[in-house]
ModelCIF file with pLDDT and N, C-alpha, C, O atoms, coordinates in Angstrom:
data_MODEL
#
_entry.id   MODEL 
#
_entity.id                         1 
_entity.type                       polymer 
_entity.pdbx_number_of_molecules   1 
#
_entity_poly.entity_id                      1 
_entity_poly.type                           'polypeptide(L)' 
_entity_poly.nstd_linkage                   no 
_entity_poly.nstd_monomer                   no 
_entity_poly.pdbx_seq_one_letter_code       
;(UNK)(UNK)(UNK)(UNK)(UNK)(UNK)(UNK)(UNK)(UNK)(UNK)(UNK)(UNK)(UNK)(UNK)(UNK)(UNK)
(UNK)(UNK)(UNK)(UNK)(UNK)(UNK)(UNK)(UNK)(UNK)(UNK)(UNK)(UNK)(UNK)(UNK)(UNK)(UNK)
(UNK)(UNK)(UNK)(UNK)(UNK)(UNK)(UNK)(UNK)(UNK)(UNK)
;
_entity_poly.pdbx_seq_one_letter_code_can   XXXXXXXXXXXXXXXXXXXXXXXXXXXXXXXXXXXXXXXXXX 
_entity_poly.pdbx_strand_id                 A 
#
loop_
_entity_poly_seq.entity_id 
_entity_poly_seq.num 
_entity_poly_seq.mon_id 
_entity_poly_seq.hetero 
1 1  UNK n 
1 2  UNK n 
1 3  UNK n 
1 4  UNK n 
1 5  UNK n 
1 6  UNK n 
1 7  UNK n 
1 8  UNK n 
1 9  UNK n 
1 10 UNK n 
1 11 UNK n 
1 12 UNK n 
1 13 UNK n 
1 14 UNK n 
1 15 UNK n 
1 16 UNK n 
1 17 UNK n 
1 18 UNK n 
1 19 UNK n 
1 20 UNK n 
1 21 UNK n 
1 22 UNK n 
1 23 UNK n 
1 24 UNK n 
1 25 UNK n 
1 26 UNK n 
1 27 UNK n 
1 28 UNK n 
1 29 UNK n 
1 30 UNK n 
1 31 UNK n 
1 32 UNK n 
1 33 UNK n 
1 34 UNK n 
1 35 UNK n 
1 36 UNK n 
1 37 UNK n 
1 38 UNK n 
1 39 UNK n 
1 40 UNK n 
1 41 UNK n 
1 42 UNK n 
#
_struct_asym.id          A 
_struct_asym.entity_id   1 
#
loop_
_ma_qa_metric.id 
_ma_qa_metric.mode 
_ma_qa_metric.name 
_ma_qa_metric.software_group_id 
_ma_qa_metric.type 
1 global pLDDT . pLDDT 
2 local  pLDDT . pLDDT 
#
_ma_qa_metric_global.metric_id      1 
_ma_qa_metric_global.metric_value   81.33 
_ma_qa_metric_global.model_id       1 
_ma_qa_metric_global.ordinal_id     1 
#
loop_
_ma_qa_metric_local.label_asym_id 
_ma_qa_metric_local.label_comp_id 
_ma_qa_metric_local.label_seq_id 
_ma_qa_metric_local.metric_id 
_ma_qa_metric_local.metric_value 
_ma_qa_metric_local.model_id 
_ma_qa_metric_local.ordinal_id 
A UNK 1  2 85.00 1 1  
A UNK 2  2 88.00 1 2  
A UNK 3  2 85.00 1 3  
A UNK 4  2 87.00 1 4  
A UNK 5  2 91.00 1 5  
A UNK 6  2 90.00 1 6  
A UNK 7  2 89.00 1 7  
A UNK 8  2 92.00 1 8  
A UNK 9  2 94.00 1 9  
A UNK 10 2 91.00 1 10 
A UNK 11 2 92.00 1 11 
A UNK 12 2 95.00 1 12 
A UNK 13 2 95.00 1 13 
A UNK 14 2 94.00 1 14 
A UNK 15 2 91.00 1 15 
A UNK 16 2 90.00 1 16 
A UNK 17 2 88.00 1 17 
A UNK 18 2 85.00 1 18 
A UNK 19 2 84.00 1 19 
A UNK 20 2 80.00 1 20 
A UNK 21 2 77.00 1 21 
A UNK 22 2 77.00 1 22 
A UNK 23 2 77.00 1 23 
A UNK 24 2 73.00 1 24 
A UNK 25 2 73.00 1 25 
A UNK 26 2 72.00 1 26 
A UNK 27 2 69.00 1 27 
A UNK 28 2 72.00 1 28 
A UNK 29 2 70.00 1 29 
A UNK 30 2 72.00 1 30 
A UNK 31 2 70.00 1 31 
A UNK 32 2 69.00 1 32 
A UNK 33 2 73.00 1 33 
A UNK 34 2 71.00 1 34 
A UNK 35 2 77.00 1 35 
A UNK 36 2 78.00 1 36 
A UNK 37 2 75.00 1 37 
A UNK 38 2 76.00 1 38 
A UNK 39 2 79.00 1 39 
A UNK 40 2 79.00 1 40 
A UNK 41 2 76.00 1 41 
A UNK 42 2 75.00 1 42 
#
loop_
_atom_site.group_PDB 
_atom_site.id 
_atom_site.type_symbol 
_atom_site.label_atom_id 
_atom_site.label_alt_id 
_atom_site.label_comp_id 
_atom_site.label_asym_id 
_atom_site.label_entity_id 
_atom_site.label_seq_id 
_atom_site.pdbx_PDB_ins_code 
_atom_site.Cartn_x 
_atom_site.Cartn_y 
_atom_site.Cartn_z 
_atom_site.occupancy 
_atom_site.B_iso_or_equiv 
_atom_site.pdbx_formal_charge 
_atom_site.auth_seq_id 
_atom_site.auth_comp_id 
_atom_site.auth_asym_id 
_atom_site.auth_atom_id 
_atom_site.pdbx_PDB_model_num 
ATOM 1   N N  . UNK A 1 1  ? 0.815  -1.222  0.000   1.00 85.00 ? 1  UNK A N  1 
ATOM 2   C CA . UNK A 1 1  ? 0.000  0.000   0.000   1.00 85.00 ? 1  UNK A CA 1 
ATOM 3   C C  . UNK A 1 1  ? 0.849  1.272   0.000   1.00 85.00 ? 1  UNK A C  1 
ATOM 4   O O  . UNK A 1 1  ? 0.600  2.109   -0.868  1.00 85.00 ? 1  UNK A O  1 
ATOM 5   N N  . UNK A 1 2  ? 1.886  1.521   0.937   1.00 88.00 ? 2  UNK A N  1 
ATOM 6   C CA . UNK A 1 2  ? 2.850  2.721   0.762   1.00 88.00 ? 2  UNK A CA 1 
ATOM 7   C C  . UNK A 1 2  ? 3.317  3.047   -0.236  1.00 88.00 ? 2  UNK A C  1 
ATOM 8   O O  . UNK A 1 2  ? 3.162  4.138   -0.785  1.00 88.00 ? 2  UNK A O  1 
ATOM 9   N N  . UNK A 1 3  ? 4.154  1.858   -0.722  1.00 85.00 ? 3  UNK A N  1 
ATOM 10  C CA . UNK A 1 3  ? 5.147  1.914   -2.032  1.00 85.00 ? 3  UNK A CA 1 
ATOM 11  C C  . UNK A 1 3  ? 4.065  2.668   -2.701  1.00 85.00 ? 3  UNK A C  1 
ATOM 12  O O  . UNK A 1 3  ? 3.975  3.884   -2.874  1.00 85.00 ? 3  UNK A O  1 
ATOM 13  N N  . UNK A 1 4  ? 2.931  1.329   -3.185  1.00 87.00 ? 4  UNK A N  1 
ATOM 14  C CA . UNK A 1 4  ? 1.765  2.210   -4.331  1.00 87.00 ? 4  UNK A CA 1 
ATOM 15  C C  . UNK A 1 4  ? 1.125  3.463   -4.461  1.00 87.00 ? 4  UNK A C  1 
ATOM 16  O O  . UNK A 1 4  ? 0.865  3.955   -5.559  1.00 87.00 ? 4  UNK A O  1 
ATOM 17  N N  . UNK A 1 5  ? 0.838  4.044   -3.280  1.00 91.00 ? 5  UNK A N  1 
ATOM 18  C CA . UNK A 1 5  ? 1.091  5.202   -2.547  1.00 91.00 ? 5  UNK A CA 1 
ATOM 19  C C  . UNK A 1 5  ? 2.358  6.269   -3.653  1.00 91.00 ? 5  UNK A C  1 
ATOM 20  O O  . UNK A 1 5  ? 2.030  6.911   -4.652  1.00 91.00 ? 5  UNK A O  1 
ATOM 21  N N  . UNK A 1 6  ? 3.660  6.171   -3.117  1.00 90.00 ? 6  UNK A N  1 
ATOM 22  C CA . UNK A 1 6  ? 4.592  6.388   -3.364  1.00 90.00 ? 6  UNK A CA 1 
ATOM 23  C C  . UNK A 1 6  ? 4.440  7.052   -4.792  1.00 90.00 ? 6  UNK A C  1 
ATOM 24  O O  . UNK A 1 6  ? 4.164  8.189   -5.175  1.00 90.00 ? 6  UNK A O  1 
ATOM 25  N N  . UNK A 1 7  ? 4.829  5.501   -5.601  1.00 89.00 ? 7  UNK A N  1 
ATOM 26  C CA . UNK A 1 7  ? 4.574  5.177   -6.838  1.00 89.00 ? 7  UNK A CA 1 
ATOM 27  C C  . UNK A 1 7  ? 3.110  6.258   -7.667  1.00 89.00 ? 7  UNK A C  1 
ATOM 28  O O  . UNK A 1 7  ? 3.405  6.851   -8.705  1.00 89.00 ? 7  UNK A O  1 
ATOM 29  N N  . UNK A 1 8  ? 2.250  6.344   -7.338  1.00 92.00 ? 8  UNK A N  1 
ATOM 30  C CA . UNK A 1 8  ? 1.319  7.237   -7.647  1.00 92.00 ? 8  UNK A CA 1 
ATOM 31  C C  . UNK A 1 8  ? 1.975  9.206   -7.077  1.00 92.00 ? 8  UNK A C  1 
ATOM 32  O O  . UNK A 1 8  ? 1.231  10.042  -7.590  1.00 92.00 ? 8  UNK A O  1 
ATOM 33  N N  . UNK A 1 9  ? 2.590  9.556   -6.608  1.00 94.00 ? 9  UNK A N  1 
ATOM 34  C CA . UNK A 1 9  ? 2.845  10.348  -5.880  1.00 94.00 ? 9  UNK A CA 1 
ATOM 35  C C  . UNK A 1 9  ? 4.335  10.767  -7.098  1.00 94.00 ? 9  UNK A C  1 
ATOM 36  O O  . UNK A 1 9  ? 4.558  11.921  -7.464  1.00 94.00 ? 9  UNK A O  1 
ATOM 37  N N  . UNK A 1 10 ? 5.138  9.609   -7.522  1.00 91.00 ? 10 UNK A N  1 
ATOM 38  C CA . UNK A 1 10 ? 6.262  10.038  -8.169  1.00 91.00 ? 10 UNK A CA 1 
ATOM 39  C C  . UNK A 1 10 ? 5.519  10.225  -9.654  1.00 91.00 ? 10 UNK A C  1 
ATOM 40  O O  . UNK A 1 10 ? 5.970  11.167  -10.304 1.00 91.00 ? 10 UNK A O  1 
ATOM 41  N N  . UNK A 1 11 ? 4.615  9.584   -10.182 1.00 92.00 ? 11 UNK A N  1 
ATOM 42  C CA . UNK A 1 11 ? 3.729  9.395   -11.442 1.00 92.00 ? 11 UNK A CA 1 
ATOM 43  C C  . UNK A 1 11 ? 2.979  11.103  -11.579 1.00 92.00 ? 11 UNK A C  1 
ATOM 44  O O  . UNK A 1 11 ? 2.885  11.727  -12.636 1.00 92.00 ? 11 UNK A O  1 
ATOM 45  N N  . UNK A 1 12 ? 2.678  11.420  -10.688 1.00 95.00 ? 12 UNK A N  1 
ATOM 46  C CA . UNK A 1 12 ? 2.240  12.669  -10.450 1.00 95.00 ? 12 UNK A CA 1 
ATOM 47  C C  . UNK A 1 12 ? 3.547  14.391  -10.461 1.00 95.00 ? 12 UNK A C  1 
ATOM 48  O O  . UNK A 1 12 ? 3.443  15.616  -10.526 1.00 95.00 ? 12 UNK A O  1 
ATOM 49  N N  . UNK A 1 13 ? 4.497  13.465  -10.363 1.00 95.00 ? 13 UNK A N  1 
ATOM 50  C CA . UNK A 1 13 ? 6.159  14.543  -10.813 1.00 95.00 ? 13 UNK A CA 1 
ATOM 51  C C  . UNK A 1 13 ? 6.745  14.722  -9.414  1.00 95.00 ? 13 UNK A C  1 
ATOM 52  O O  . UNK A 1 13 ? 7.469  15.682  -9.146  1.00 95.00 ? 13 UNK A O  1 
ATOM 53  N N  . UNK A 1 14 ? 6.404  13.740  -8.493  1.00 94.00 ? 14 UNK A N  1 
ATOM 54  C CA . UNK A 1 14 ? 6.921  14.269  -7.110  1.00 94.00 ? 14 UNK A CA 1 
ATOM 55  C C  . UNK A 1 14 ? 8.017  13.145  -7.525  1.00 94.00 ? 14 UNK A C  1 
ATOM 56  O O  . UNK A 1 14 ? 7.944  12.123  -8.207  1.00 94.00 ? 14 UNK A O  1 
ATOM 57  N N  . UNK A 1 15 ? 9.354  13.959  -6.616  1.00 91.00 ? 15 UNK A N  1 
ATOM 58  C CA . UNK A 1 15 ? 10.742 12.802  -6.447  1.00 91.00 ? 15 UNK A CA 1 
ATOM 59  C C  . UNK A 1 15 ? 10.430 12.282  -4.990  1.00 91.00 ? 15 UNK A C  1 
ATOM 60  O O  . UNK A 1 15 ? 10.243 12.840  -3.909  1.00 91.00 ? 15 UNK A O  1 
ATOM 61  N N  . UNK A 1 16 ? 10.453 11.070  -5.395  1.00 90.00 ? 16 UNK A N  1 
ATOM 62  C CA . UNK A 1 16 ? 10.445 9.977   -4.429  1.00 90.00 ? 16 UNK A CA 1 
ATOM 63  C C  . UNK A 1 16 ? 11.667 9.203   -3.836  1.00 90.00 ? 16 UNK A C  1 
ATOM 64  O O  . UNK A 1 16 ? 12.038 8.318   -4.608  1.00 90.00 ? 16 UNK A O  1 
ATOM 65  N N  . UNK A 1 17 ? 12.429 9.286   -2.638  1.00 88.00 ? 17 UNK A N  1 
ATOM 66  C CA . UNK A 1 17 ? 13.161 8.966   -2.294  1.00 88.00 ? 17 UNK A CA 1 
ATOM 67  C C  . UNK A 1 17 ? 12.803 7.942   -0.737  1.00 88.00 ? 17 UNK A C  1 
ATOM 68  O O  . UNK A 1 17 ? 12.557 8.396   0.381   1.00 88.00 ? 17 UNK A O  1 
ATOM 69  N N  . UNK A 1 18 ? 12.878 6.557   -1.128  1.00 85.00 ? 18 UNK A N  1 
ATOM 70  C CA . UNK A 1 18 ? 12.208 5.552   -0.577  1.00 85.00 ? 18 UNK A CA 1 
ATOM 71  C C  . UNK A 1 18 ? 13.697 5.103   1.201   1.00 85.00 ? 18 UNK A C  1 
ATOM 72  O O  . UNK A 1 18 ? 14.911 4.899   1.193   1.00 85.00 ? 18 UNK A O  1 
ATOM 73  N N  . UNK A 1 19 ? 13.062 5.132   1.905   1.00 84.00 ? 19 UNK A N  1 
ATOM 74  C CA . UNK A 1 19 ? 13.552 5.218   3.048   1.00 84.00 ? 19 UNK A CA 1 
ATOM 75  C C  . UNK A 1 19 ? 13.943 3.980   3.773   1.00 84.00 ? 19 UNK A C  1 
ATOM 76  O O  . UNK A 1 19 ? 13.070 3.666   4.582   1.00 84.00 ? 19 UNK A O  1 
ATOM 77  N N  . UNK A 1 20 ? 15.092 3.064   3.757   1.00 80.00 ? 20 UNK A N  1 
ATOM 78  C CA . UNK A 1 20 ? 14.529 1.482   4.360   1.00 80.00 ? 20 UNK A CA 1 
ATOM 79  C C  . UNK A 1 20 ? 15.529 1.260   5.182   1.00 80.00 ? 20 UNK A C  1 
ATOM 80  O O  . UNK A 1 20 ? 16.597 1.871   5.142   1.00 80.00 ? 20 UNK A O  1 
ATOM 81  N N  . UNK A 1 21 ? 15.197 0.235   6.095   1.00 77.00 ? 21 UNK A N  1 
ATOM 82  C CA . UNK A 1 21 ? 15.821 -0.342  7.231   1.00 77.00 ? 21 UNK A CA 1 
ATOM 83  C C  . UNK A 1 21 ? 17.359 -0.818  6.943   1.00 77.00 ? 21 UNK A C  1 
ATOM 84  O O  . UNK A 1 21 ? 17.404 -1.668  6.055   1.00 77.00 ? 21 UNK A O  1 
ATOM 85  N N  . UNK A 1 22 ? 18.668 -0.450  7.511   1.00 77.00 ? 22 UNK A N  1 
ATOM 86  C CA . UNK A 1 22 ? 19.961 -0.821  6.865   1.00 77.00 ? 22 UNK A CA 1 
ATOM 87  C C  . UNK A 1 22 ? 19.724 -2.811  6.322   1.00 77.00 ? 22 UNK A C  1 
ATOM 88  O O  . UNK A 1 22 ? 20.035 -3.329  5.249   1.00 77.00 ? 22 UNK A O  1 
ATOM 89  N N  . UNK A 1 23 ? 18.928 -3.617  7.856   1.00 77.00 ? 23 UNK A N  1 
ATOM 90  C CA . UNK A 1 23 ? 18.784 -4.581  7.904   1.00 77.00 ? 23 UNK A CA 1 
ATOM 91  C C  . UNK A 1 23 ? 18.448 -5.413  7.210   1.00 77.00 ? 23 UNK A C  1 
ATOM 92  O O  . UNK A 1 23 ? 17.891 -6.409  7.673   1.00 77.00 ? 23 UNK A O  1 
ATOM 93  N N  . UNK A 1 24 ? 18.706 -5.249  5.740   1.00 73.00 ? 24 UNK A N  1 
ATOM 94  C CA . UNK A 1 24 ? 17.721 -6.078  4.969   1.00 73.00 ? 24 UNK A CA 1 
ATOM 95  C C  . UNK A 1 24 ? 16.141 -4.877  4.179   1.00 73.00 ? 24 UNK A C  1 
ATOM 96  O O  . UNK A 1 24 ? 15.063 -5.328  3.793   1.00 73.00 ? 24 UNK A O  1 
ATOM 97  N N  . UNK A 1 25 ? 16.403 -3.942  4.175   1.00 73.00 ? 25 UNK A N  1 
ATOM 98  C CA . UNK A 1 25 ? 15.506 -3.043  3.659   1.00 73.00 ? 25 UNK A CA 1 
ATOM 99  C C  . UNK A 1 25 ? 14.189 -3.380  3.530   1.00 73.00 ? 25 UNK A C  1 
ATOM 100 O O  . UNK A 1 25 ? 13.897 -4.369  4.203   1.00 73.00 ? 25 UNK A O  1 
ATOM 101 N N  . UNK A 1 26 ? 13.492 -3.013  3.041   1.00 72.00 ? 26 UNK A N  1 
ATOM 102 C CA . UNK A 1 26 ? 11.752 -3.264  2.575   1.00 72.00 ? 26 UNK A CA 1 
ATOM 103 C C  . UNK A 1 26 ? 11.988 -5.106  2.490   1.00 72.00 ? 26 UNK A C  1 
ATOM 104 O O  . UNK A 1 26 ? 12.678 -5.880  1.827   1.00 72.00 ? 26 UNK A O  1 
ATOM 105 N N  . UNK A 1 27 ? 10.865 -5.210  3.689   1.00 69.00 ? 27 UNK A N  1 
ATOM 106 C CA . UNK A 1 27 ? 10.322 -6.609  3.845   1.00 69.00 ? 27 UNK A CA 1 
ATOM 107 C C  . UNK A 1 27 ? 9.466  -7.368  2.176   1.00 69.00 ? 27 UNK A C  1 
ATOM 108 O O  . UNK A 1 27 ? 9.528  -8.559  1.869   1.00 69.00 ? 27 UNK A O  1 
ATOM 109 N N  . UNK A 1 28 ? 8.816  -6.387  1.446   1.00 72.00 ? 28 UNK A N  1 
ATOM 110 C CA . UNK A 1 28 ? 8.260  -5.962  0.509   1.00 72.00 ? 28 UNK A CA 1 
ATOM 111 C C  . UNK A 1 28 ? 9.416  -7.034  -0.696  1.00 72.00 ? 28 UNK A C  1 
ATOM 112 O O  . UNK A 1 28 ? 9.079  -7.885  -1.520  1.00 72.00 ? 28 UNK A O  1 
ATOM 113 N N  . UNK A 1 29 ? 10.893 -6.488  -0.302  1.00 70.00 ? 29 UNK A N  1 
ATOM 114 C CA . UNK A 1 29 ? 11.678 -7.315  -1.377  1.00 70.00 ? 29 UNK A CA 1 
ATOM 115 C C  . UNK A 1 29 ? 11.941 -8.700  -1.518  1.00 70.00 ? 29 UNK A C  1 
ATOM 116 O O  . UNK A 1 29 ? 12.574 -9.311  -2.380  1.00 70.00 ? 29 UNK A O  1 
ATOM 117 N N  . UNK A 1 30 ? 11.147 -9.192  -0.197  1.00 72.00 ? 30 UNK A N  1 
ATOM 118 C CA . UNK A 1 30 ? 11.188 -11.004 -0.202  1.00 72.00 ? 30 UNK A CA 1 
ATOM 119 C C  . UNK A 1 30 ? 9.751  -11.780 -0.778  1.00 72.00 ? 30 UNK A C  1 
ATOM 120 O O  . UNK A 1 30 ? 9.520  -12.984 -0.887  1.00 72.00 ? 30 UNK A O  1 
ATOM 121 N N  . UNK A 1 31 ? 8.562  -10.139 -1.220  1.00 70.00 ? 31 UNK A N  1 
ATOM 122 C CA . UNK A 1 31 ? 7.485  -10.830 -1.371  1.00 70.00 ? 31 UNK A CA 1 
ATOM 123 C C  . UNK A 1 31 ? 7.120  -10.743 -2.785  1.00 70.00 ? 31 UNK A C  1 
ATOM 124 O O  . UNK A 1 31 ? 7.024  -9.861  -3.639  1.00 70.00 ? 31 UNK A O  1 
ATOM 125 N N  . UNK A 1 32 ? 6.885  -12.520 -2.657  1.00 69.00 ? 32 UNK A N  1 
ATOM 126 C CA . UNK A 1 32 ? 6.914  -13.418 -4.355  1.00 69.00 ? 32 UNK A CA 1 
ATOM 127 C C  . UNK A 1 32 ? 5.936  -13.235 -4.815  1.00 69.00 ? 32 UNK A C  1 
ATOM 128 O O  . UNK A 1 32 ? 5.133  -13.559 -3.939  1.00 69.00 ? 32 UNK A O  1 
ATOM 129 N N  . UNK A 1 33 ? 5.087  -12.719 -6.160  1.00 73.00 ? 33 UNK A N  1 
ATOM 130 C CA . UNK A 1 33 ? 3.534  -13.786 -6.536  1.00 73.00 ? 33 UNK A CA 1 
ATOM 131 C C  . UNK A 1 33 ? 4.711  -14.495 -7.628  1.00 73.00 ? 33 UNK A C  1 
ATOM 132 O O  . UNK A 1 33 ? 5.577  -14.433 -6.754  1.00 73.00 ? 33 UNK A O  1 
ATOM 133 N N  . UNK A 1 34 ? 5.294  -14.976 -8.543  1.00 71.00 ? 34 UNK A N  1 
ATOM 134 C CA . UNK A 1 34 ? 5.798  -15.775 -9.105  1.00 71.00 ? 34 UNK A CA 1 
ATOM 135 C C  . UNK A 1 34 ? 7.406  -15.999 -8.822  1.00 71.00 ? 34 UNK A C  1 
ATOM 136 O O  . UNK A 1 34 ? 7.920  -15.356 -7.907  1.00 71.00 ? 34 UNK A O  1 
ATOM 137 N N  . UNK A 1 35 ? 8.371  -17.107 -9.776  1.00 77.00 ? 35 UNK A N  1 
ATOM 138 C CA . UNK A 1 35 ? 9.854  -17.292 -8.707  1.00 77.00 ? 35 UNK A CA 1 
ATOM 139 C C  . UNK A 1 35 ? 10.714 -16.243 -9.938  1.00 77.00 ? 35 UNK A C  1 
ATOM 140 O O  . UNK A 1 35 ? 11.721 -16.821 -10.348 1.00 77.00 ? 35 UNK A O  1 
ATOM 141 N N  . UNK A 1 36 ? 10.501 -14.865 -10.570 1.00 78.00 ? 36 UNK A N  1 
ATOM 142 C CA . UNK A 1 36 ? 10.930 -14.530 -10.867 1.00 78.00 ? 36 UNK A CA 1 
ATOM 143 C C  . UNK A 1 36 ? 11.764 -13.319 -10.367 1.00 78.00 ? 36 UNK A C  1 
ATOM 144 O O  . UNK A 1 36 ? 11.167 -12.244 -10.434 1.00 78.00 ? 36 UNK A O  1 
ATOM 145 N N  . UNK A 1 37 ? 13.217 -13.282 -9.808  1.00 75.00 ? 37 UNK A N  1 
ATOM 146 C CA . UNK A 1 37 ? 14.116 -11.647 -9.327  1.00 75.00 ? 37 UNK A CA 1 
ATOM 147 C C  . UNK A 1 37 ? 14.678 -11.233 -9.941  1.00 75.00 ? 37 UNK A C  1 
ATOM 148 O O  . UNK A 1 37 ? 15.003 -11.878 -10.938 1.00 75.00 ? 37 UNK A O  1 
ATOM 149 N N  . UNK A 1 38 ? 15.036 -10.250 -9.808  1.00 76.00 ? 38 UNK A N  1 
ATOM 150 C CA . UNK A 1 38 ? 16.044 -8.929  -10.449 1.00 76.00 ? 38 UNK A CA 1 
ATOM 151 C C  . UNK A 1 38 ? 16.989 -8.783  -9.455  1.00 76.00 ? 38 UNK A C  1 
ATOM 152 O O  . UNK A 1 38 ? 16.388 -8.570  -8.402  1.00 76.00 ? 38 UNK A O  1 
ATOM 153 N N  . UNK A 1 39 ? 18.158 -8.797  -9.290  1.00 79.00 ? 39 UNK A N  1 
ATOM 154 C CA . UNK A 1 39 ? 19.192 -8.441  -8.235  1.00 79.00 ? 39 UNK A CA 1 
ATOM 155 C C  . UNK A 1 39 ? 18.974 -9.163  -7.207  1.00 79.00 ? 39 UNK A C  1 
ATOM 156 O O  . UNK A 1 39 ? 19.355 -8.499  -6.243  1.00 79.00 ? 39 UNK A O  1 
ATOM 157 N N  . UNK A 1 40 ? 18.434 -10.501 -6.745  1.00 79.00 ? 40 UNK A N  1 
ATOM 158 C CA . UNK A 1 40 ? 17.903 -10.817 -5.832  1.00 79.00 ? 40 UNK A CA 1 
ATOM 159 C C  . UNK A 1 40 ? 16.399 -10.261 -5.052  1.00 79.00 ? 40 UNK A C  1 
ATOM 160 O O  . UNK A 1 40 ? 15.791 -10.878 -4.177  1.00 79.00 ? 40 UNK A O  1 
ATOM 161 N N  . UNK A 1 41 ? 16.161 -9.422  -5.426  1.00 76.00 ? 41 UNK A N  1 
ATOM 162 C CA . UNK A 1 41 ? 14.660 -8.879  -4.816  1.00 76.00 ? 41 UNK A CA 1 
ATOM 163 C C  . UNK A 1 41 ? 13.678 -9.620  -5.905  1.00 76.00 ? 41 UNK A C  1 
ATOM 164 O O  . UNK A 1 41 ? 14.001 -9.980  -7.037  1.00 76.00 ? 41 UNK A O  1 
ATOM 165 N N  . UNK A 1 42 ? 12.440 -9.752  -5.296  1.00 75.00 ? 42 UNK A N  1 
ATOM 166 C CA . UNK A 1 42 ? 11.211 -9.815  -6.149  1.00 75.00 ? 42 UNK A CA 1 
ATOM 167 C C  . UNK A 1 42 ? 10.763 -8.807  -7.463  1.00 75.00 ? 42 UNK A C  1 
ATOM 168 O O  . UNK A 1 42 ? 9.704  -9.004  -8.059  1.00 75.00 ? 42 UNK A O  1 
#
């Protein structure tokens, strides 16, 4: 919901600069609907 959020917000001409945990960043990057990644993220 944030990201999409976000994502609608940068689509609109705002710069979006996404904020994440050193730990492993956005929980968001482990979540699959198919087994396809880019750099290791979803």
């Amino acid at each position: 919901a944030g990201p999409s959020a976000a994502m609608r917000l940068a689509d609109l001409g705002a710069r979006v600069i996404k904020i994440e945990r050193p730990d492993g960043g956005d929980l968001g990057r482990q979540l699959y609907i198919s087994n396809l990644e880019l750099d290791g993220d979803s």
